[in-house]
Structure formats: C-alpha cells, structure tokens
N, C-alpha and C. Protein backbone atom coordinates (compact mmCIF):
# COMPACT_ATOMS: atom_id res chain seq x y z
N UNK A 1 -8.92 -27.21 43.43
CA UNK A 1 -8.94 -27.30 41.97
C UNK A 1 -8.04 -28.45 41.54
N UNK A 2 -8.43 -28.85 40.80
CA UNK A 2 -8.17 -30.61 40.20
C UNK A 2 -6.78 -30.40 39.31
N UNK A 3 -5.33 -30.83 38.89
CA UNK A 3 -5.04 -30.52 37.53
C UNK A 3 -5.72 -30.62 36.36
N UNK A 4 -6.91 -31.10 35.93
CA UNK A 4 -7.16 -31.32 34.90
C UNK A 4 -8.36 -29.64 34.45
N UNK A 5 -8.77 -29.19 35.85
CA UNK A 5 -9.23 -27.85 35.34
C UNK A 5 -8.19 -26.79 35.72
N UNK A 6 -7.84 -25.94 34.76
CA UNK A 6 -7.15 -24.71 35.02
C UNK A 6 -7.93 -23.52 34.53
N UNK A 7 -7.75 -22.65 35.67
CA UNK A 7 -8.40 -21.24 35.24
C UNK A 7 -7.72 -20.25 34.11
N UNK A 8 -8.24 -19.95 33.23
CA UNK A 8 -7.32 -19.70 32.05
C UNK A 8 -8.10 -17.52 31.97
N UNK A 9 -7.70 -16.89 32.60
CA UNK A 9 -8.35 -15.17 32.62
C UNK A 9 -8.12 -15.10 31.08
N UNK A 10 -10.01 -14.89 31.41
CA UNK A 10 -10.03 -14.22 29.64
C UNK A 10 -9.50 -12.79 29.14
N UNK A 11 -9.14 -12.44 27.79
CA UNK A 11 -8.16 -11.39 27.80
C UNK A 11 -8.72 -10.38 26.28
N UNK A 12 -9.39 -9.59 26.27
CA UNK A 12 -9.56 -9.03 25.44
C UNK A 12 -8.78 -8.69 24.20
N UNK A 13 -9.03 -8.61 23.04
CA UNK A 13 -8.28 -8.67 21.82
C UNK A 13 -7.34 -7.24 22.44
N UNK A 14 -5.91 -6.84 21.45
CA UNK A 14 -6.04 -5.10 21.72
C UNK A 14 -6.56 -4.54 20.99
N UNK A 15 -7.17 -4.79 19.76
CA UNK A 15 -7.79 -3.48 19.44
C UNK A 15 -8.94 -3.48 19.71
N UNK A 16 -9.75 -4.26 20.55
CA UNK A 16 -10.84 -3.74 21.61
C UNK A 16 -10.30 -2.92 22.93
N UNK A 17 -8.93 -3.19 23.88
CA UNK A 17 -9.02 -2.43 24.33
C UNK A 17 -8.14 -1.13 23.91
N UNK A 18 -7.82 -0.62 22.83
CA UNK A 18 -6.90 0.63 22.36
C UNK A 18 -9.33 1.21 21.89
N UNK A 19 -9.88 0.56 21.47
CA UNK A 19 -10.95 1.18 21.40
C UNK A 19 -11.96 1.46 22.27
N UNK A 20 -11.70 0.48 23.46
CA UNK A 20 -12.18 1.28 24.74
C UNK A 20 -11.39 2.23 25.57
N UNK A 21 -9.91 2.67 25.66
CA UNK A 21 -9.58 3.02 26.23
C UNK A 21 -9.22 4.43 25.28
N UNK A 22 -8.87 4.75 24.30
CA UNK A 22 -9.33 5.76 23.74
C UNK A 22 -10.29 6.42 23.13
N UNK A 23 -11.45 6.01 23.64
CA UNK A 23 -12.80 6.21 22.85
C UNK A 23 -13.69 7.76 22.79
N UNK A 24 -12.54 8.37 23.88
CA UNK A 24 -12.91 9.63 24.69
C UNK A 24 -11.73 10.39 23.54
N UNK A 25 -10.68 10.31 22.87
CA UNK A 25 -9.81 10.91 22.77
C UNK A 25 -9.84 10.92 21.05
N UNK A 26 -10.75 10.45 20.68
CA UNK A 26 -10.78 10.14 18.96
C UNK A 26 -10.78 11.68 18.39
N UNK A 27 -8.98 11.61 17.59
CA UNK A 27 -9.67 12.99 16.71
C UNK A 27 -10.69 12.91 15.73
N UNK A 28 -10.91 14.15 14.93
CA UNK A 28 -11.50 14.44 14.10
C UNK A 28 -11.24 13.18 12.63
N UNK A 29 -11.87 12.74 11.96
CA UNK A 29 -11.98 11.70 10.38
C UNK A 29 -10.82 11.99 9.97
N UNK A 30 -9.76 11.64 9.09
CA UNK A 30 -9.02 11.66 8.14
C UNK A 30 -9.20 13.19 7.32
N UNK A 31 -7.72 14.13 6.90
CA UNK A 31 -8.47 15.11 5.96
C UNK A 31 -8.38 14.39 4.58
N UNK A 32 -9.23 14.96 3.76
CA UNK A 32 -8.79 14.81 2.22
C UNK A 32 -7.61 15.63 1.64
N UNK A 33 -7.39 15.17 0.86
CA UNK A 33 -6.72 15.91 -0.39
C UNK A 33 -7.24 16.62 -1.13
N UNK A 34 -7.01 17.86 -1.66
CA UNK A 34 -7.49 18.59 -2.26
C UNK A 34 -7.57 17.76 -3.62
N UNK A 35 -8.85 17.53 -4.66
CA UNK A 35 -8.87 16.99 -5.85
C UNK A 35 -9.65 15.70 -5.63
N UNK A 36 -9.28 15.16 -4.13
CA UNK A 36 -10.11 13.81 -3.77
C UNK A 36 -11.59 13.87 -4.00
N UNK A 37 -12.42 13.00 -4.54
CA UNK A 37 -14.24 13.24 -3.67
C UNK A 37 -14.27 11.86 -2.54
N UNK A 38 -15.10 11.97 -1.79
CA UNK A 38 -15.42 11.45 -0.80
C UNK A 38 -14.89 9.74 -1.06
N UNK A 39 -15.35 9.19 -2.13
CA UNK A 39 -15.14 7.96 -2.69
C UNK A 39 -13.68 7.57 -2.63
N UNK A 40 -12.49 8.68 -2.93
CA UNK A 40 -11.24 8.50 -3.32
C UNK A 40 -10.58 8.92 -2.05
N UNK A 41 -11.39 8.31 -1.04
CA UNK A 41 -10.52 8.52 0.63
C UNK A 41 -9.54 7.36 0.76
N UNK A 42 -9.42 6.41 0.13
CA UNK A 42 -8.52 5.55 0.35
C UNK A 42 -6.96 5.58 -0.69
N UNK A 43 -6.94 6.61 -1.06
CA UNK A 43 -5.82 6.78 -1.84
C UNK A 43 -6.31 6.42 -3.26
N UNK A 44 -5.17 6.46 -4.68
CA UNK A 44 -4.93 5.72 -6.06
C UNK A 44 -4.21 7.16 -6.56
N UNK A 45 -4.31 7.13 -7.72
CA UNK A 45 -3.87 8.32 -8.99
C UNK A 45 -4.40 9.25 -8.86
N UNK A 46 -3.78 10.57 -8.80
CA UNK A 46 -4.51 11.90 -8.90
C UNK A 46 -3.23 12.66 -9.50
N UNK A 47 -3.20 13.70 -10.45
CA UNK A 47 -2.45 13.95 -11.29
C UNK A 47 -1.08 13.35 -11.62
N UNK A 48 -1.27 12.43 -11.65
CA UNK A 48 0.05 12.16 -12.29
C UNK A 48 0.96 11.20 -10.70
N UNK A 49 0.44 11.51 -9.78
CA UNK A 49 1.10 11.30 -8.44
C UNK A 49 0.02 10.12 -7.89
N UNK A 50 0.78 9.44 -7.12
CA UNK A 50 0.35 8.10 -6.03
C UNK A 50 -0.10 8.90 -4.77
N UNK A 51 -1.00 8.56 -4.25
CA UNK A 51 -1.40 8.67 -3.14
C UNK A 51 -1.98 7.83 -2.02
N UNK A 52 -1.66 7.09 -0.95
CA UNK A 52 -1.52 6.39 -0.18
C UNK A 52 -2.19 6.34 1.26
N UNK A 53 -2.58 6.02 2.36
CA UNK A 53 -2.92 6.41 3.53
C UNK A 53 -1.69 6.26 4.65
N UNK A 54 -2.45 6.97 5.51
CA UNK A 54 -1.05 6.47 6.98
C UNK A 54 -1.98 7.15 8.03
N UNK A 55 -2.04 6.14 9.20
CA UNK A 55 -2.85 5.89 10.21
C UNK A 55 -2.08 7.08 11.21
N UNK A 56 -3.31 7.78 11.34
CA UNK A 56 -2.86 9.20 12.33
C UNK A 56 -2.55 8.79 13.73
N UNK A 57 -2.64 7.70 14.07
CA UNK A 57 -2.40 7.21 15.60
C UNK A 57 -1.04 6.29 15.73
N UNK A 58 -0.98 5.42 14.94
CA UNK A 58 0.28 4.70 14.59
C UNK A 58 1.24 4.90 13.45
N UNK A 59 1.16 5.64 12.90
CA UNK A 59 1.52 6.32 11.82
C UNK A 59 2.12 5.21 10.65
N UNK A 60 1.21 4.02 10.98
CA UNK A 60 1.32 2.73 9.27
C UNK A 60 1.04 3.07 8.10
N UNK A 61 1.42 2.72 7.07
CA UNK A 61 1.18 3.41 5.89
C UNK A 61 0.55 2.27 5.34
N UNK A 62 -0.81 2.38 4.38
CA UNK A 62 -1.31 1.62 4.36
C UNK A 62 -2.02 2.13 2.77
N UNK A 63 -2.55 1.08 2.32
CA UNK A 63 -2.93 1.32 1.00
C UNK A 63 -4.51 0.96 0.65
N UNK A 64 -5.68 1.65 0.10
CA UNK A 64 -7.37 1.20 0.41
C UNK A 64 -7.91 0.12 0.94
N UNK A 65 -7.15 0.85 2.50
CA UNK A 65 -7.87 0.00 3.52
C UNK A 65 -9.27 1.41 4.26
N UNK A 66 -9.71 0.37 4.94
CA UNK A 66 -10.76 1.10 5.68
C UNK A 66 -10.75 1.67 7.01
N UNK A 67 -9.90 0.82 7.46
CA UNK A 67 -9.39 0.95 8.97
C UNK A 67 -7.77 0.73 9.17
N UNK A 68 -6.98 1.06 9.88
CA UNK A 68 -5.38 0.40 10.15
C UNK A 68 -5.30 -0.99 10.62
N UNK A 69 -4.86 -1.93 10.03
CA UNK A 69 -4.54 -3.52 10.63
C UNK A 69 -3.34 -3.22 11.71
N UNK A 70 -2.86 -2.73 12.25
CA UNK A 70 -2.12 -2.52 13.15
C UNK A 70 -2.54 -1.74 14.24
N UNK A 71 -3.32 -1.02 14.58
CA UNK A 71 -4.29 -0.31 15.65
C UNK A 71 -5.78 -0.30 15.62
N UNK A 72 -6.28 -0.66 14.34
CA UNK A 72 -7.68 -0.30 14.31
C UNK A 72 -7.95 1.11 14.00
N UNK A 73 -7.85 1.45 14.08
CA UNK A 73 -8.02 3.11 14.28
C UNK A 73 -9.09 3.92 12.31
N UNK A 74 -9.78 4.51 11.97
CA UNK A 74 -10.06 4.48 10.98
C UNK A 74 -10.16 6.02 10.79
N UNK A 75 -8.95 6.60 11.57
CA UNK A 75 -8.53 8.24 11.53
C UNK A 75 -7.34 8.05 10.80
N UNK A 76 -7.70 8.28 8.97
CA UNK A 76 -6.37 8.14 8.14
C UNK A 76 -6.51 9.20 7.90
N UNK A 77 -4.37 9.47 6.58
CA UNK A 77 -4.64 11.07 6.31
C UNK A 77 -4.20 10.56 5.00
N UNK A 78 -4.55 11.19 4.02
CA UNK A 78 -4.06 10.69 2.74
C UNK A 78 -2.63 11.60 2.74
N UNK A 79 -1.35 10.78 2.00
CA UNK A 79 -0.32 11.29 1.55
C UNK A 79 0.46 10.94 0.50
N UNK A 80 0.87 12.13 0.21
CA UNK A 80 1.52 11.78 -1.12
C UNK A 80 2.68 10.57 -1.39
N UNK A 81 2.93 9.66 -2.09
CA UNK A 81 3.93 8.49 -1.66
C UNK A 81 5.03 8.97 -2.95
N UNK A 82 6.55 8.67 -2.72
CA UNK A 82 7.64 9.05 -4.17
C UNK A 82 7.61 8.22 -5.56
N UNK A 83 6.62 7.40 -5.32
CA UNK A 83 6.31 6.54 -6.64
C UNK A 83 7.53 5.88 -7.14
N UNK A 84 8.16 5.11 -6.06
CA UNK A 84 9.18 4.08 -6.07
C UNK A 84 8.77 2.78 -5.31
N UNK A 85 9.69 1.47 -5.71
CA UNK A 85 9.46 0.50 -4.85
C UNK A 85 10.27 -0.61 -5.32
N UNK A 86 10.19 -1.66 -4.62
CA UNK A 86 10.79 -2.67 -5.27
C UNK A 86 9.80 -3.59 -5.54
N UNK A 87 9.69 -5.07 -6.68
CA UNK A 87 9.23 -6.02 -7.03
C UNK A 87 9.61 -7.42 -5.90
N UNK A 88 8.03 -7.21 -5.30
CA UNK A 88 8.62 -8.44 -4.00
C UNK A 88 8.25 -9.51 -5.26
N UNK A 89 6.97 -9.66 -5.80
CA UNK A 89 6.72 -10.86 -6.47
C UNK A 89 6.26 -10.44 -7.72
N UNK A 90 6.74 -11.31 -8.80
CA UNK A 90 5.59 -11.42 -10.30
C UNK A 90 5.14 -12.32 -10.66
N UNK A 91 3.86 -12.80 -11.19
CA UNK A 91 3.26 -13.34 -12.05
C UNK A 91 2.72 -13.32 -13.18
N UNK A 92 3.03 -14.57 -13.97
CA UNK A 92 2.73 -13.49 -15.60
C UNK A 92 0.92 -14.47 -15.41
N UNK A 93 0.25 -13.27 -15.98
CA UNK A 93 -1.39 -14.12 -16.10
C UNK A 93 -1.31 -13.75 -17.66
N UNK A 94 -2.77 -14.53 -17.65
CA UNK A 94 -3.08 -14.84 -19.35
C UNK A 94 -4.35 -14.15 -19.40
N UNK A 95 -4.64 -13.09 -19.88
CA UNK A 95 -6.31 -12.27 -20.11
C UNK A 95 -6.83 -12.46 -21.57
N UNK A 96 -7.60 -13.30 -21.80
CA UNK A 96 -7.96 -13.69 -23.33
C UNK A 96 -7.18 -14.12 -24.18
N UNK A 97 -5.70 -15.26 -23.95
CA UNK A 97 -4.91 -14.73 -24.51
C UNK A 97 -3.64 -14.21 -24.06
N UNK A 98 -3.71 -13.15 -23.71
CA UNK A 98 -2.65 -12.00 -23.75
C UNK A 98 -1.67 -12.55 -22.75
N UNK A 99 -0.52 -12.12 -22.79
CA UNK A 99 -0.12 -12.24 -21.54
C UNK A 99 0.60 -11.13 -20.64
N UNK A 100 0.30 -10.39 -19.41
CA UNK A 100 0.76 -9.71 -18.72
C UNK A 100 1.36 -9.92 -17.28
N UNK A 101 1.99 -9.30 -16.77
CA UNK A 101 2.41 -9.72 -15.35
C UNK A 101 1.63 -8.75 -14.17
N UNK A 102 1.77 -9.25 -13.03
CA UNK A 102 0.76 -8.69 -12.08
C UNK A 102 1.79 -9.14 -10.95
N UNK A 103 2.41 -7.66 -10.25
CA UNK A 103 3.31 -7.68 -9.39
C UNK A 103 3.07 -6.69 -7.92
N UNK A 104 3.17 -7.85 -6.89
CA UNK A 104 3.03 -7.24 -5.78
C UNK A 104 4.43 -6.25 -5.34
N UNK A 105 4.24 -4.52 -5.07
CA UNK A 105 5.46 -3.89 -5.10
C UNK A 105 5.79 -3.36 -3.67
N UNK A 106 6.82 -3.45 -3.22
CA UNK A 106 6.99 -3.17 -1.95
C UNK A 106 6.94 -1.56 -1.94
N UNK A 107 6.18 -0.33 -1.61
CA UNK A 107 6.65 1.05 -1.79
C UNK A 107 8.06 1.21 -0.71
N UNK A 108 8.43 2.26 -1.41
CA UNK A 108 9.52 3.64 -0.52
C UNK A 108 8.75 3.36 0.70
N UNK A 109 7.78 3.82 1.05
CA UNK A 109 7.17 4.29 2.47
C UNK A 109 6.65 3.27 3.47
N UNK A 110 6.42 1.89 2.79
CA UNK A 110 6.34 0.69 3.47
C UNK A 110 4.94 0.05 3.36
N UNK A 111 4.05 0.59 2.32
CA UNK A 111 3.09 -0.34 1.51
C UNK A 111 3.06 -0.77 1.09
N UNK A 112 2.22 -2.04 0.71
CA UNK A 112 2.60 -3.21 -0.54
C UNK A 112 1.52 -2.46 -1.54
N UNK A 113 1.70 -2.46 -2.55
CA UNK A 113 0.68 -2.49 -3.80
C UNK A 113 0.75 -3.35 -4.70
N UNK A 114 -0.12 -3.91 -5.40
CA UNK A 114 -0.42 -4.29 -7.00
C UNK A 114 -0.76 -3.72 -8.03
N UNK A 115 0.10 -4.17 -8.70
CA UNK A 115 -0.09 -3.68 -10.70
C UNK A 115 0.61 -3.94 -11.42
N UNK A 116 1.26 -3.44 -12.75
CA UNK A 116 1.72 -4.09 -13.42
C UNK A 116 2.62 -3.65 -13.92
N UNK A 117 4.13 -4.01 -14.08
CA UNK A 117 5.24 -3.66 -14.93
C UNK A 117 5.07 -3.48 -16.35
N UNK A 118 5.00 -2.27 -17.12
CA UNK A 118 5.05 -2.42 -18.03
C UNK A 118 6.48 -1.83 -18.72
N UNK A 119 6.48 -1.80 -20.24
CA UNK A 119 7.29 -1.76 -20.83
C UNK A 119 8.81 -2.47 -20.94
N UNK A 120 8.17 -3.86 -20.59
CA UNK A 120 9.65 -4.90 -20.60
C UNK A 120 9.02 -5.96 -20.70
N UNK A 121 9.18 -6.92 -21.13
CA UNK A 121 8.79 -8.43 -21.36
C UNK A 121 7.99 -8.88 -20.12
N UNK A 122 6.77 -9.42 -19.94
CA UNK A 122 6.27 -10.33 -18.95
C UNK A 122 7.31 -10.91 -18.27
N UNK A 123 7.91 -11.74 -18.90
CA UNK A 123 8.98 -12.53 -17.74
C UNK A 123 10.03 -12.36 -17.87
N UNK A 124 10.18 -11.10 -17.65
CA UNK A 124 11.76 -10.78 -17.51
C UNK A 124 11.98 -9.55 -15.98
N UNK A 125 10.44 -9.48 -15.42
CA UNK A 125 10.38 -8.52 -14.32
C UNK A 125 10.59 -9.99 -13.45
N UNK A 126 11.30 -9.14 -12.36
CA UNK A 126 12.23 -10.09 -11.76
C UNK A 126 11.74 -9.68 -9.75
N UNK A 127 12.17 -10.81 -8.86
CA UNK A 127 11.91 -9.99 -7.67
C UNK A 127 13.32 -9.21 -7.09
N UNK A 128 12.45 -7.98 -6.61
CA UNK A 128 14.07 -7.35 -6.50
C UNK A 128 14.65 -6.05 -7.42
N UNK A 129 13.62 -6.35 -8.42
CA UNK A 129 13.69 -5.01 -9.51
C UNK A 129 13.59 -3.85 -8.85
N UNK A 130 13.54 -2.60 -9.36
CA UNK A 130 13.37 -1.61 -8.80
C UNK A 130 12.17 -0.58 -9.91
N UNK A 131 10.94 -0.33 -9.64
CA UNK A 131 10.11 -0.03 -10.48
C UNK A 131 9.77 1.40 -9.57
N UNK A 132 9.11 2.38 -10.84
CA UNK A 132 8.72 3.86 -10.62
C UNK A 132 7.22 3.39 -11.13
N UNK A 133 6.24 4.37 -10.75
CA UNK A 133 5.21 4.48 -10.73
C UNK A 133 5.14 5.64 -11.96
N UNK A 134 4.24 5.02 -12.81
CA UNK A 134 4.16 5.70 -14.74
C UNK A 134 2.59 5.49 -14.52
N UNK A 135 1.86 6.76 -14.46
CA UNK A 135 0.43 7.35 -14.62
C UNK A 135 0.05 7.69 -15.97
N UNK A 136 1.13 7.55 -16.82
CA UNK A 136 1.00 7.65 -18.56
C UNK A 136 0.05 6.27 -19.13
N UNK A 137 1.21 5.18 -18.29
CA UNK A 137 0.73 4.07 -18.82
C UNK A 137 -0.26 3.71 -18.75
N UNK A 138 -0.50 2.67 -19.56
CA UNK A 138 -2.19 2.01 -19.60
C UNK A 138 -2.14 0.63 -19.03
N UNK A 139 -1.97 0.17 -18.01
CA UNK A 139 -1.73 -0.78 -17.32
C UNK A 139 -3.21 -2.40 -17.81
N UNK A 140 -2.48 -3.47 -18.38
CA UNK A 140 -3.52 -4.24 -18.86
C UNK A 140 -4.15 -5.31 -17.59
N UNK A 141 -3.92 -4.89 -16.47
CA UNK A 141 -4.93 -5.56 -15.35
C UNK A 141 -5.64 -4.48 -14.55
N UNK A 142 -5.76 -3.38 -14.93
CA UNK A 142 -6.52 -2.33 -14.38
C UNK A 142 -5.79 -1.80 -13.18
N UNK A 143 -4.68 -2.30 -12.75
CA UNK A 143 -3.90 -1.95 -11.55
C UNK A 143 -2.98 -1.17 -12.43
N UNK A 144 -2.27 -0.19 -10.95
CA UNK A 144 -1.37 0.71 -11.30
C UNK A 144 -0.30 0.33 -11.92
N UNK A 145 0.26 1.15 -13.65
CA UNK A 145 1.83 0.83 -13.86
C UNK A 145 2.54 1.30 -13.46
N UNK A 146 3.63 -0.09 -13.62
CA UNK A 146 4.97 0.74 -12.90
C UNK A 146 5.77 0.06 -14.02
N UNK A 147 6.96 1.31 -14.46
CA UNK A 147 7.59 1.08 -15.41
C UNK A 147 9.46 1.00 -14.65
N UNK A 148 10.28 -0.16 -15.05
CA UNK A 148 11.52 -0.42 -14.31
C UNK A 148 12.45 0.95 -14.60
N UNK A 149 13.11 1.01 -13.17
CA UNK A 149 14.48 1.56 -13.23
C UNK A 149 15.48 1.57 -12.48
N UNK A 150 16.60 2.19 -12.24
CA UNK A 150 18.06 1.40 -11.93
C UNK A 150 17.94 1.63 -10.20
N UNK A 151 16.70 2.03 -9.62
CA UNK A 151 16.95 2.28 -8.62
C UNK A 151 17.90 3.27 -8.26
N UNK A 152 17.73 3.93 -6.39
CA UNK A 152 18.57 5.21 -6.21
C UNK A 152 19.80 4.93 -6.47
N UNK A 153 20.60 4.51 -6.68
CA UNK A 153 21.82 4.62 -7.25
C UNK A 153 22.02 5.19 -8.58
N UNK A 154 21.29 4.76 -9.47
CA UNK A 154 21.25 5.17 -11.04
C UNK A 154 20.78 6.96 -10.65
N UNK A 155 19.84 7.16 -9.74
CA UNK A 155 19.29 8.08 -9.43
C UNK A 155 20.42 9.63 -9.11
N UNK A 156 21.07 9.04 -8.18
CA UNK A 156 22.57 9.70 -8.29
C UNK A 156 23.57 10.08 -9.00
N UNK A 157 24.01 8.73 -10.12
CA UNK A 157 24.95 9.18 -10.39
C UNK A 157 24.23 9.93 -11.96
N UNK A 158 22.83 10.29 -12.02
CA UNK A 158 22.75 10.70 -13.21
C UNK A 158 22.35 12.56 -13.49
N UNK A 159 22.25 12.82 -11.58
CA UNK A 159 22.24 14.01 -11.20
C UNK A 159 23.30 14.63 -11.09
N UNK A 160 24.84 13.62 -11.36
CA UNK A 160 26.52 14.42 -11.19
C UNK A 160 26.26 14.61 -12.08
C-alpha cells in the first residue's frame, strides 16, 4: 500500500448502532398524561402547568421533539417541569407595528424554550433574568409567557 492510499474502517453513526443493538429491548411508547390527546404528546400548557418531555433511555429533557437528539430513542414520558428558568437570549420583533420580545429560556430541568416576557418593557428583559412561566398571560407571539422574578433567592427569603 502506497502513502497516498490509506485504509480509513468505515464506522457507523451511534445512533444507528444504540438502534441496532437495542432493537430487541425497546420498551413500550411514551405514557401520556392524564388530560393530554394523542396530538399533545410532545408537551405545552395544560392547566395552568408546563409540561415537557424526557427521554426514558437517557433521561434528556427535551421540549416538542419527536425523537431524543442525544440517543435517538422516541420512548418519551411527558413531565411536569417548575415553570422557572433563566433568559439566555432576547429579541425585541416588530408584528404590524407592535413591538414584543421573543426569548429563548433556559428551564430549571435543562430545556431551552421560546416565548415571551411579558409584563415589563420589550427592552428591558435582559440575559440572565430570571422568568416564571404565567399561563394567565396572553403571550403576543403565540409562544409561552413568562412573566420576571427575583429568582430562588427572592424565593426564600419571602417564605421567612
């Protein structure tokens, strides 16, 4: 063999082989939530509460996906999430006009989501804020609101 050809062993992605090599061992689908219909398997709003996925094999928490980006696997369980997070990013957009912000939020449990801060000025949500999840609100990009607060610390000292 020449230097200029090298044998290079081809190598299967892993989540082809985590899907051939457990293919025998697949539990049962994802359960629902009681209140879910079939459509609302990927998590959103249900009374008042966030609801989220997390991959029964790797246990990622993940938000209306179809499958896990970290195993493949498309055996989720829906769970309830504490409807906290922080503000990784904002942008203020313009809808006819208007102007609102549209903020990617880091959750408590380690999902990213989008939606929108309300009840504080467009540009005054900041990265780093600390926002709760408000099912009252009427959020003006159709994504979930989240309305600011002092984060767990404030959380504490308002329970002494």
């Amino acid at each position: 063999m020449s230097d200029t050809q090298t044998s290079i062993p081809l190598r299967m992605p892993l989540a082809v082989d985590l899907v051939i090599g457990v293919a025998c061992a697949i539990p049962p689908r994802g359960r629902l939530v009681s209140g879910f219909d079939r459509q609302s398997r990927f998590g959103g709003l249900k009374d008042g509460a966030l609801y989220f996925q997390r991959c029964r094999w790797c246990r990622t928490p993940l938000f209306r996906r179809v499958f896990c980006p970290a195993c493949a696997s498309e055996d989720l369980d829906l769970e309830r999430s504490a409807g906290t997070g922080i503000v990784g990013r904002s942008l203020v957009v313009r809808r006819n006009g208007v102007p609102y912000n549209l903020s990617l939020v880091l959750m408590a449990e380690g999902f990213v989501l989008q939606g929108s801060v309300v009840g504080v000025e467009c540009r005054a949500v900041r990265s780093g804020a600390w926002v709760s999840v408000n099912a009252d609100a009427d959020s003006p990009s159709g994504a979930v609101a989240f309305t600011p607060y002092g984060g767990p610390a404030a959380r504490r000292q308002s329970a002494v």
